[in-house]
Structure formats: structure tokens, C-alpha cells
N, C-alpha and C. Protein backbone atom coordinates (compact mmCIF):
# COMPACT_ATOMS: atom_id res chain seq x y z
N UNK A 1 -5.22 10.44 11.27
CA UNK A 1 -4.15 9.65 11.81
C UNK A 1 -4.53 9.09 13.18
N UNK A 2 -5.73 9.84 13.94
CA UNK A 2 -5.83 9.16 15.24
C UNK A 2 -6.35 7.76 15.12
N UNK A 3 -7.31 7.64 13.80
CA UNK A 3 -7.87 6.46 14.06
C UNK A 3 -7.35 5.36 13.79
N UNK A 4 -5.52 5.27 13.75
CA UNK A 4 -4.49 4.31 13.44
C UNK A 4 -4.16 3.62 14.81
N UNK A 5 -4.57 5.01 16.16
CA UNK A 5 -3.99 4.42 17.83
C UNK A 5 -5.76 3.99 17.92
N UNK A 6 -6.82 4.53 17.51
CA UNK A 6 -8.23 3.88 18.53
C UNK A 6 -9.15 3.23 17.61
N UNK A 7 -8.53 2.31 16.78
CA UNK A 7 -9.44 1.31 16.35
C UNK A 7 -9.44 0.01 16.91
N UNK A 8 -10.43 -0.20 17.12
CA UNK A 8 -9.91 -1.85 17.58
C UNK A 8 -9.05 -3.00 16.86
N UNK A 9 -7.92 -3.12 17.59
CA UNK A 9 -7.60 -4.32 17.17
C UNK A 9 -6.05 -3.12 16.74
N UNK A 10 -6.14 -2.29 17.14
CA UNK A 10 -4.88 -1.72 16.42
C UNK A 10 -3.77 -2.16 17.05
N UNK A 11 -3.17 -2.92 18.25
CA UNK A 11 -2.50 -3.76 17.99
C UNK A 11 -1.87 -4.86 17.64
N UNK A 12 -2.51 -5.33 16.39
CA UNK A 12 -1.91 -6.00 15.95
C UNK A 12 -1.38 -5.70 14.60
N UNK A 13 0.22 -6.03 14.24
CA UNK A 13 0.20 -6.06 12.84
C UNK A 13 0.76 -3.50 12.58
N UNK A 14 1.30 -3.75 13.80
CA UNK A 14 1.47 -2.37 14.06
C UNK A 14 2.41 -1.64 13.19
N UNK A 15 2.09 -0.53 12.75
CA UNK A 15 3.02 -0.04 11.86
C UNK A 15 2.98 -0.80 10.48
N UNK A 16 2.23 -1.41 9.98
CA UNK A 16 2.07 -2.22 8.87
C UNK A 16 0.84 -1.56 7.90
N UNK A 17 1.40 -1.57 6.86
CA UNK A 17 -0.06 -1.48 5.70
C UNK A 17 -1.34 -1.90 6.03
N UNK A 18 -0.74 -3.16 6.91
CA UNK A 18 -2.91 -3.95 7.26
C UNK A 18 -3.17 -3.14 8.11
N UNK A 19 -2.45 -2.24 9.00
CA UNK A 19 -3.14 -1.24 10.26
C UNK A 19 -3.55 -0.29 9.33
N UNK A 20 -2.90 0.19 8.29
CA UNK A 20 -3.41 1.73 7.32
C UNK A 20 -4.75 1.12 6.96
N UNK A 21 -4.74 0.27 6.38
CA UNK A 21 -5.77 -0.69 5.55
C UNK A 21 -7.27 -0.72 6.39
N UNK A 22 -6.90 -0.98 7.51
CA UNK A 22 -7.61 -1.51 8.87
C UNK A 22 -8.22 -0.18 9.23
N UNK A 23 -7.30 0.58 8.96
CA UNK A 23 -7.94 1.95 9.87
C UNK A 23 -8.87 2.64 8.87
N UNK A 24 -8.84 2.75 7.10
CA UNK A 24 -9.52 3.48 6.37
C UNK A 24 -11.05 2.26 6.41
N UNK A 25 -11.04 0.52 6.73
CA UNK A 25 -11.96 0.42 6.64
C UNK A 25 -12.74 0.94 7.95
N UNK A 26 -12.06 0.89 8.88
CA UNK A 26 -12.98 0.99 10.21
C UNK A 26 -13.42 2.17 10.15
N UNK A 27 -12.71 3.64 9.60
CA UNK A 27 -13.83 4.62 9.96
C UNK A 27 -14.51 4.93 8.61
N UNK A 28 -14.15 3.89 7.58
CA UNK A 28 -15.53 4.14 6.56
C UNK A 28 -16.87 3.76 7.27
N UNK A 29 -16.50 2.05 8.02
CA UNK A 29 -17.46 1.57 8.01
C UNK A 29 -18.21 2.16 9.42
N UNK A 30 -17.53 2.51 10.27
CA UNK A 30 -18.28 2.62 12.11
C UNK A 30 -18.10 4.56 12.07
N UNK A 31 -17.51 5.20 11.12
CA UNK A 31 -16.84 6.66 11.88
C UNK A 31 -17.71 7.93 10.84
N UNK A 32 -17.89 8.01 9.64
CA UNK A 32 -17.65 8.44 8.46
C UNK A 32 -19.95 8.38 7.55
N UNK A 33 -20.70 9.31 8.16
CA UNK A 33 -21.62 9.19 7.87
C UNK A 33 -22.62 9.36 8.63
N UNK A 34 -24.05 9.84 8.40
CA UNK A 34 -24.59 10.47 9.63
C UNK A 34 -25.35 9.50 10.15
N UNK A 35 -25.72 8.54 9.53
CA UNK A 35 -26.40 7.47 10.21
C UNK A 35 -26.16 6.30 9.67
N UNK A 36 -26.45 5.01 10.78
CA UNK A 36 -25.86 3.71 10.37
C UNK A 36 -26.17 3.76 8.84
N UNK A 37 -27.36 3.90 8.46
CA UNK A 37 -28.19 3.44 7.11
C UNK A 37 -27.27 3.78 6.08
N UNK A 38 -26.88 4.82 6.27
CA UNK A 38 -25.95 5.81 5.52
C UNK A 38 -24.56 4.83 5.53
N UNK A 39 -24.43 4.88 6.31
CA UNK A 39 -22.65 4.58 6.40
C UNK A 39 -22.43 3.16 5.87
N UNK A 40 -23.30 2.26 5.76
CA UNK A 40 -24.01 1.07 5.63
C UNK A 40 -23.91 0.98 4.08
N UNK A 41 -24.66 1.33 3.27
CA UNK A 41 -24.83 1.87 2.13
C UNK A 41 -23.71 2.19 1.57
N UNK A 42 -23.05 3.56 1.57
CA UNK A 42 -21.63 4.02 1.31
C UNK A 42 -20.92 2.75 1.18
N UNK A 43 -20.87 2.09 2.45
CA UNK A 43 -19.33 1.23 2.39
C UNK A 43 -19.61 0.19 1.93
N UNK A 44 -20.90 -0.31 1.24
CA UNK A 44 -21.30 -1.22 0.23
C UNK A 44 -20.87 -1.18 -0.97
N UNK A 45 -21.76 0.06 -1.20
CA UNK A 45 -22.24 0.59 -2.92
C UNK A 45 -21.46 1.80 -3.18
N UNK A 46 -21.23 2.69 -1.77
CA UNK A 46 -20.96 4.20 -2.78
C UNK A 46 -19.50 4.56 -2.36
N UNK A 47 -19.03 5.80 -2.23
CA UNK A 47 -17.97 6.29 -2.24
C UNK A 47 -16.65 5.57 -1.48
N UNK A 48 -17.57 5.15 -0.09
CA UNK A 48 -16.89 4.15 0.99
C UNK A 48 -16.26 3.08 0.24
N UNK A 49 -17.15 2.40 -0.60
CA UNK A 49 -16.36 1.54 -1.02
C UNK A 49 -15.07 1.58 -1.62
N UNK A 50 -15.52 2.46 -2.92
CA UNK A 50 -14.32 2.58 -3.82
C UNK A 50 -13.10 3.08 -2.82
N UNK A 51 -13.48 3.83 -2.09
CA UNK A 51 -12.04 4.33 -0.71
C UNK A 51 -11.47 2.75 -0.43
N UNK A 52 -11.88 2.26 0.06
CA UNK A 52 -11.92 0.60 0.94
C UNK A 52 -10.89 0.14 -0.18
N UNK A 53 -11.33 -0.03 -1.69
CA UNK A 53 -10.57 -1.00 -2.44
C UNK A 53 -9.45 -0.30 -3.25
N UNK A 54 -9.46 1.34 -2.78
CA UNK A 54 -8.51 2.00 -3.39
C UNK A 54 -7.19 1.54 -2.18
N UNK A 55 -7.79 1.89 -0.64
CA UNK A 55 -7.00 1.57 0.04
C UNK A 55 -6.59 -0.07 0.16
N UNK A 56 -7.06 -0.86 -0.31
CA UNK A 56 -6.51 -2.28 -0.05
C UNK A 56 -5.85 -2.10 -1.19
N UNK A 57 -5.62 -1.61 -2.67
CA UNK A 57 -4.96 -1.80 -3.78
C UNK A 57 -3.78 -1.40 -3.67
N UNK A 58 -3.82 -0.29 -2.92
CA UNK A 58 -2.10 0.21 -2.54
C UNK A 58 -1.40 -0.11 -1.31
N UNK A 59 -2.40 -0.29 -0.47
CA UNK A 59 -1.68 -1.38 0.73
C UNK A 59 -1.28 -2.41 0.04
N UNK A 60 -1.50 -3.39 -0.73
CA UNK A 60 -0.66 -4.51 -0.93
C UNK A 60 0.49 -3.91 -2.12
N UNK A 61 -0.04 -3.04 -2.97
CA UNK A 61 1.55 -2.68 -3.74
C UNK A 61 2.20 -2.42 -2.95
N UNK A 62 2.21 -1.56 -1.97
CA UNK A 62 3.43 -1.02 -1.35
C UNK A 62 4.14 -1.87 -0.34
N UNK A 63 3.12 -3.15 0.14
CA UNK A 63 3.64 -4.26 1.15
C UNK A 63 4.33 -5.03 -0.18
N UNK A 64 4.07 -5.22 -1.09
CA UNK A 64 4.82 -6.10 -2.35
C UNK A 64 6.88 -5.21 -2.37
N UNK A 65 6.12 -4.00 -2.78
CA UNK A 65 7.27 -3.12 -3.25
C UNK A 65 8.33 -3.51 -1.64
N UNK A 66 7.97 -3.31 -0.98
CA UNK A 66 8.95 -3.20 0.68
C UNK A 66 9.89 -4.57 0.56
């Protein structure tokens, strides 16, 4: 939950699905892995990703549903 107040750019769009959205990509992509190469990779091809498009799939249902 912290990385919802210290990602960049977290104010904008506050309290909104695109900040949830915003925050699972930013620490897939910059937080989440032991080295760039790694984390790089992941949020391409591997686990990172599928997180990324699981989280954009239900950020917009639930911004639809509201």
C-alpha cells in the first residue's frame, strides 16, 4: 500500500483505479526483482507481466462497474 503515496506521479488521478493500476506497474517495473535485467524481463515476458494485465483488466471493470 505504500507504493500508492511514493510513486511518481501519484498525484494525479488520486484515489482512482489508474493510481492502483499505476502503482502495481511501477513496482513491477522499478521495485520488484534483484536486478534491472531481471525486473526488465519479468515485466516483459514473465510473471510481471501477467500481474500488469491482470491489474489493468480489473482496474477498468471496476472503473466501468462504479
Amino acid at each position: 500500500m505504500d507504493v500508492l503515496r511514493r510513486q511518481p506521479g501519484n498525484e494525479y488521478g488520486k484515489n482512482t483505479w489508474w493510481q492502483a493500476f499505476n502503482a502495481v506497474t511501477y513496482m513491477s517495473d522499478h521495485m520488484v526483482g534483484k536486478t534491472d535485467d531481471s525486473r526488465m524481463y519479468s515485466a516483459w515476458f514473465g510473471s510481471n507481466m501477467s500481474r500488469k494485465n491482470k491489474a489493468l483488466e480489473l482496474a477498468v471493470e471496476y472503473a466501468e462497474a462504479a
